[in-house]
Protein backbone atom coordinates (compact mmCIF):
# COMPACT_ATOMS: atom_id res chain seq x y z
CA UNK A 1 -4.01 10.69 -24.06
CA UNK A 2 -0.08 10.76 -24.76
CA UNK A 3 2.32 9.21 -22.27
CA UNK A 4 3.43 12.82 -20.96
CA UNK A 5 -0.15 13.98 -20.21
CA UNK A 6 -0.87 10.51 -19.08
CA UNK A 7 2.23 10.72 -16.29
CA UNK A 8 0.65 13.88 -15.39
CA UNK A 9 -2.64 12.60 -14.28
CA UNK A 10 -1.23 9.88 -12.37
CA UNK A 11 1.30 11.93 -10.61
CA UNK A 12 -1.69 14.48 -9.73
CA UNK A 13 -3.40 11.59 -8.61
CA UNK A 14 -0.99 9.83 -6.01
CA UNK A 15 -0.11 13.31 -4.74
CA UNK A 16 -3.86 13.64 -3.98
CA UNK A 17 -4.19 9.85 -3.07
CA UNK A 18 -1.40 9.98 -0.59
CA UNK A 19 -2.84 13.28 0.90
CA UNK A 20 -6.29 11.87 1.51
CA UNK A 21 -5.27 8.87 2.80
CA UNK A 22 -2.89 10.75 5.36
CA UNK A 23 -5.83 13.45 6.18
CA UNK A 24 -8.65 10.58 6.52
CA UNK A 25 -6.78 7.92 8.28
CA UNK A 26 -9.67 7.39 10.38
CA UNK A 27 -12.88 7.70 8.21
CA UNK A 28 -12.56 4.29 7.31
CA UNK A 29 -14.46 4.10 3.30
CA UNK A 30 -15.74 0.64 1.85
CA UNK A 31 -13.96 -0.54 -0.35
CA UNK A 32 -16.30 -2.70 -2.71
CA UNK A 33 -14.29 -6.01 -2.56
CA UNK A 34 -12.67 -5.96 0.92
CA UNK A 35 -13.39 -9.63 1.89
CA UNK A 36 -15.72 -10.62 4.47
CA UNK A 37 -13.15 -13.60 6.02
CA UNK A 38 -10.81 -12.47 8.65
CA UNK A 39 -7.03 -12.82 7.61
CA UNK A 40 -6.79 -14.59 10.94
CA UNK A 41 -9.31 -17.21 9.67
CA UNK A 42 -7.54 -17.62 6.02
CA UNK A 43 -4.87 -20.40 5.88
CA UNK A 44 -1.22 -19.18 5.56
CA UNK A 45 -0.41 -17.56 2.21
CA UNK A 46 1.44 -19.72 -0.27
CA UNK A 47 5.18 -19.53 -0.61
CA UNK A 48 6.58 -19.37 -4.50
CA UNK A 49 10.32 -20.15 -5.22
CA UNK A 50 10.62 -18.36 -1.89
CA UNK A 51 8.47 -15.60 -1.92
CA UNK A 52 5.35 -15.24 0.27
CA UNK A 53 2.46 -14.55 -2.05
CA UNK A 54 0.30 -11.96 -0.30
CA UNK A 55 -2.73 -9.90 -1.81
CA UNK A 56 -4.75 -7.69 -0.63
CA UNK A 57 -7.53 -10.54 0.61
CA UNK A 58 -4.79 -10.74 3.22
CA UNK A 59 -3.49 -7.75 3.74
CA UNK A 60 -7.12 -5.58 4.15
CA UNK A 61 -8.42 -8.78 5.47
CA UNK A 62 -8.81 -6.61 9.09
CA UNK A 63 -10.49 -3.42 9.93
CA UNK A 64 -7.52 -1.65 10.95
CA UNK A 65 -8.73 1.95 12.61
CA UNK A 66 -6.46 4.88 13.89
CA UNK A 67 -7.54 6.45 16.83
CA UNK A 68 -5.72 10.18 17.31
CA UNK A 69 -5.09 11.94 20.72
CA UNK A 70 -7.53 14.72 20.16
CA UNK A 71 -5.03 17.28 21.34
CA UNK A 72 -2.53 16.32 18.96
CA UNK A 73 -3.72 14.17 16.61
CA UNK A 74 -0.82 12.22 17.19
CA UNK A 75 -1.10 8.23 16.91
CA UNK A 76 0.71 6.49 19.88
CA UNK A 77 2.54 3.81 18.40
CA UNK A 78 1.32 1.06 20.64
CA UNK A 79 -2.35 1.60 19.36
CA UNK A 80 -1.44 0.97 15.96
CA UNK A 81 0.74 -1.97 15.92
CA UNK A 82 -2.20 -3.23 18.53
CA UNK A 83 -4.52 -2.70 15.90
CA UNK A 84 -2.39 -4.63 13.30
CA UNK A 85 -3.18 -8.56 13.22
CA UNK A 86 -0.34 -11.24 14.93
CA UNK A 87 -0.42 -12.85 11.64
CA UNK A 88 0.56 -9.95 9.82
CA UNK A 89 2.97 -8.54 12.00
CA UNK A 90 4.51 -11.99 11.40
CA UNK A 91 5.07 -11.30 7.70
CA UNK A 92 7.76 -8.55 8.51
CA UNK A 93 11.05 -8.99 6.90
CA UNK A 94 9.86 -11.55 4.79
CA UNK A 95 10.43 -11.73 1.27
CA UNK A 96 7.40 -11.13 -0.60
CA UNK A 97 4.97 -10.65 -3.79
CA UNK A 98 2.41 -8.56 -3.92
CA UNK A 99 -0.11 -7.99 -6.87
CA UNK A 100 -1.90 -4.41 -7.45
CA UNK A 101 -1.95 -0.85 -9.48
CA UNK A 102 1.32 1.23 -9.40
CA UNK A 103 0.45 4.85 -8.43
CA UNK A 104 4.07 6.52 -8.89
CA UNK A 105 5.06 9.05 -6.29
CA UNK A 106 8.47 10.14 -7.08
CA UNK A 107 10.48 9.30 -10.63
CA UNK A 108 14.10 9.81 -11.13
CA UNK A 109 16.02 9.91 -14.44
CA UNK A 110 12.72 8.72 -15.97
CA UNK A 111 12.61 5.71 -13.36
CA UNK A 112 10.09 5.46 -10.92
CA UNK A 113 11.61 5.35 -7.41
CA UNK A 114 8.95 5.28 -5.31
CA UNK A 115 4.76 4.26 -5.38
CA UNK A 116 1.94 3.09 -4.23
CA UNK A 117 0.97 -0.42 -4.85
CA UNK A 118 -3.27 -0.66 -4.44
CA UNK A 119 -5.47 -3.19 -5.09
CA UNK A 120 -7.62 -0.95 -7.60
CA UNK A 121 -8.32 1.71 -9.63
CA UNK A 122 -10.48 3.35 -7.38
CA UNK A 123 -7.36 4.16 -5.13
CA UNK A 124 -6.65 7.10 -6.97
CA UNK A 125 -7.69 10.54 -6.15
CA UNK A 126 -11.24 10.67 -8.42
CA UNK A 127 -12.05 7.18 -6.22
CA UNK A 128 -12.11 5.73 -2.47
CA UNK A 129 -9.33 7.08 0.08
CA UNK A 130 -8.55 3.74 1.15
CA UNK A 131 -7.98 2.62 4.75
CA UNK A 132 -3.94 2.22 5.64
CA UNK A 133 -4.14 -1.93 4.99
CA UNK A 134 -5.33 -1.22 1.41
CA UNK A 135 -2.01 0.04 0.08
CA UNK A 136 1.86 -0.59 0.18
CA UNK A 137 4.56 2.18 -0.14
CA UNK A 138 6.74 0.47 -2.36
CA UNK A 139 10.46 1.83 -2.33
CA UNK A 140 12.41 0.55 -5.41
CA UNK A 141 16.31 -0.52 -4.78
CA UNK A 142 16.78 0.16 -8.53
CA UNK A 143 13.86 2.40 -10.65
CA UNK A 144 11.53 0.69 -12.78
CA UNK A 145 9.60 1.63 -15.90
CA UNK A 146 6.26 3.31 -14.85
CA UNK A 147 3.19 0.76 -15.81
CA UNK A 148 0.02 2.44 -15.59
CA UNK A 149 -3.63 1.01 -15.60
CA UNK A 150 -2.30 -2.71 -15.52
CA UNK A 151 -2.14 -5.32 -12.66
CA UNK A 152 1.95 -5.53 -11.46
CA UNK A 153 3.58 -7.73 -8.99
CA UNK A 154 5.96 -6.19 -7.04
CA UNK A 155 8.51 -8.45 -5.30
CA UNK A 156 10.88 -7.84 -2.67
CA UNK A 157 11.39 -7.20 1.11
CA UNK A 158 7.82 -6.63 2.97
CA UNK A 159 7.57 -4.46 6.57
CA UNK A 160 4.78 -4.20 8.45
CA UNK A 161 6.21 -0.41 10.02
CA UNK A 162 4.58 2.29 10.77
CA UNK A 163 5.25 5.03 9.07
CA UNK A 164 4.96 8.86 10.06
CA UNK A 165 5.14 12.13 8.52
CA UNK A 166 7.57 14.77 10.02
CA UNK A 167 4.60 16.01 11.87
CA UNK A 168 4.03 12.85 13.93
CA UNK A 169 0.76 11.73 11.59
CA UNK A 170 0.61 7.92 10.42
CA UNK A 171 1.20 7.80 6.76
CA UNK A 172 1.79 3.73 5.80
CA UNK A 173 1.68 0.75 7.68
CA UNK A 174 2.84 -1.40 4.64
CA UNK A 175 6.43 -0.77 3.13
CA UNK A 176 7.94 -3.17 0.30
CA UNK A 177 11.58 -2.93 -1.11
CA UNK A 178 10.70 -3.36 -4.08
CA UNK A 179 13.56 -5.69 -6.19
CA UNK A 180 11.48 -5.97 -9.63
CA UNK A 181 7.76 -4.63 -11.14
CA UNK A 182 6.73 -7.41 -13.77
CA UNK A 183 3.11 -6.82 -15.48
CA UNK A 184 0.89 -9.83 -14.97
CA UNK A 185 -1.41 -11.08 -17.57
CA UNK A 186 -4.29 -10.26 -14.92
């Protein structure tokens, strides 16, 4: 498959990814290697020339459910920071690295802008809709080459903030500024 038709697919799929993941919120799916320690019972994550090194061990290390108003379907923003781990929440404004699958969402002058970091391939739209801890909207200060179907760490500036849609629906717990995208040997 050439590049072009390749950026297709993948562009197809975070569209569709980011659309299921918004619409089923709540049907939490397994995920095949979600671990079975709590990320309260892990020790602290290591810290690398300054960066926190989180992965997803940590950061779906919860079951993290939504629970709508059934009138609305709004989420009240006290039940989903309540639902979000102390340990976590404690990671917010940290600098970061995270490891995982670029899904790009929105490219500019050939640069990818803006994406979804996930822990696998099966976080795309012919896969699992995965629960809001098993992916971080990664926002780019500068764009980055798009790197599709290998591992990437992603390091920059991590919230833990809720994010909602126009509509007042959850969208992203996770948010990175992302500084630089390296590919990792694995």
């Amino acid at each position: 498959m050439n590049s072009i038709a390749r950026l297709a697919v993948l562009l197809a799929c975070g569209g569709a990814f980011f659309g299921s993941a918004v619409a089923h919120a709540q049907d939490e799916a397994v995920i095949p290697d979600v671990p079975s320690i709590h990320v309260t019972d892990m020790p602290p994550p290591p810290v690398v020339k300054g960066y926190l090194q989180l992965g997803f061990d940590r950061l779906a290390g919860y079951e993290f459910r939504v629970v709508d108003r059934p009138a609305t379907g709004r989420v009240p923003q006290a039940s989903v920071d309540g639902g979000i781990p102390a340990v976590v929440r404690s990671w917010n404004g940290r600098k970061v690295d995270v490891t995982g699958y670029m899904v790009p969402l929105k490219m500019d002058k050939g640069l990818v802008v803006e994406f979804l970091l996930v822990r696998d391939m099966n976080s795309c739209c012919f896969g699992i809709s995965p629960a809001l801890n098993h992916f971080v909207m990664v926002k780019m200060a500068k764009g980055t080459a798009a790197i599709f179907e290998r591992v990437v760490k992603v390091a920059g500036v991590f919230k833990v903030n809720t994010t909602f849609d126009s509509h007042g629906y959850i969208v992203a717990i996770y948010e990175l500024t992302g500084e630089n995208v390296v590919e990792t040997a694995d």
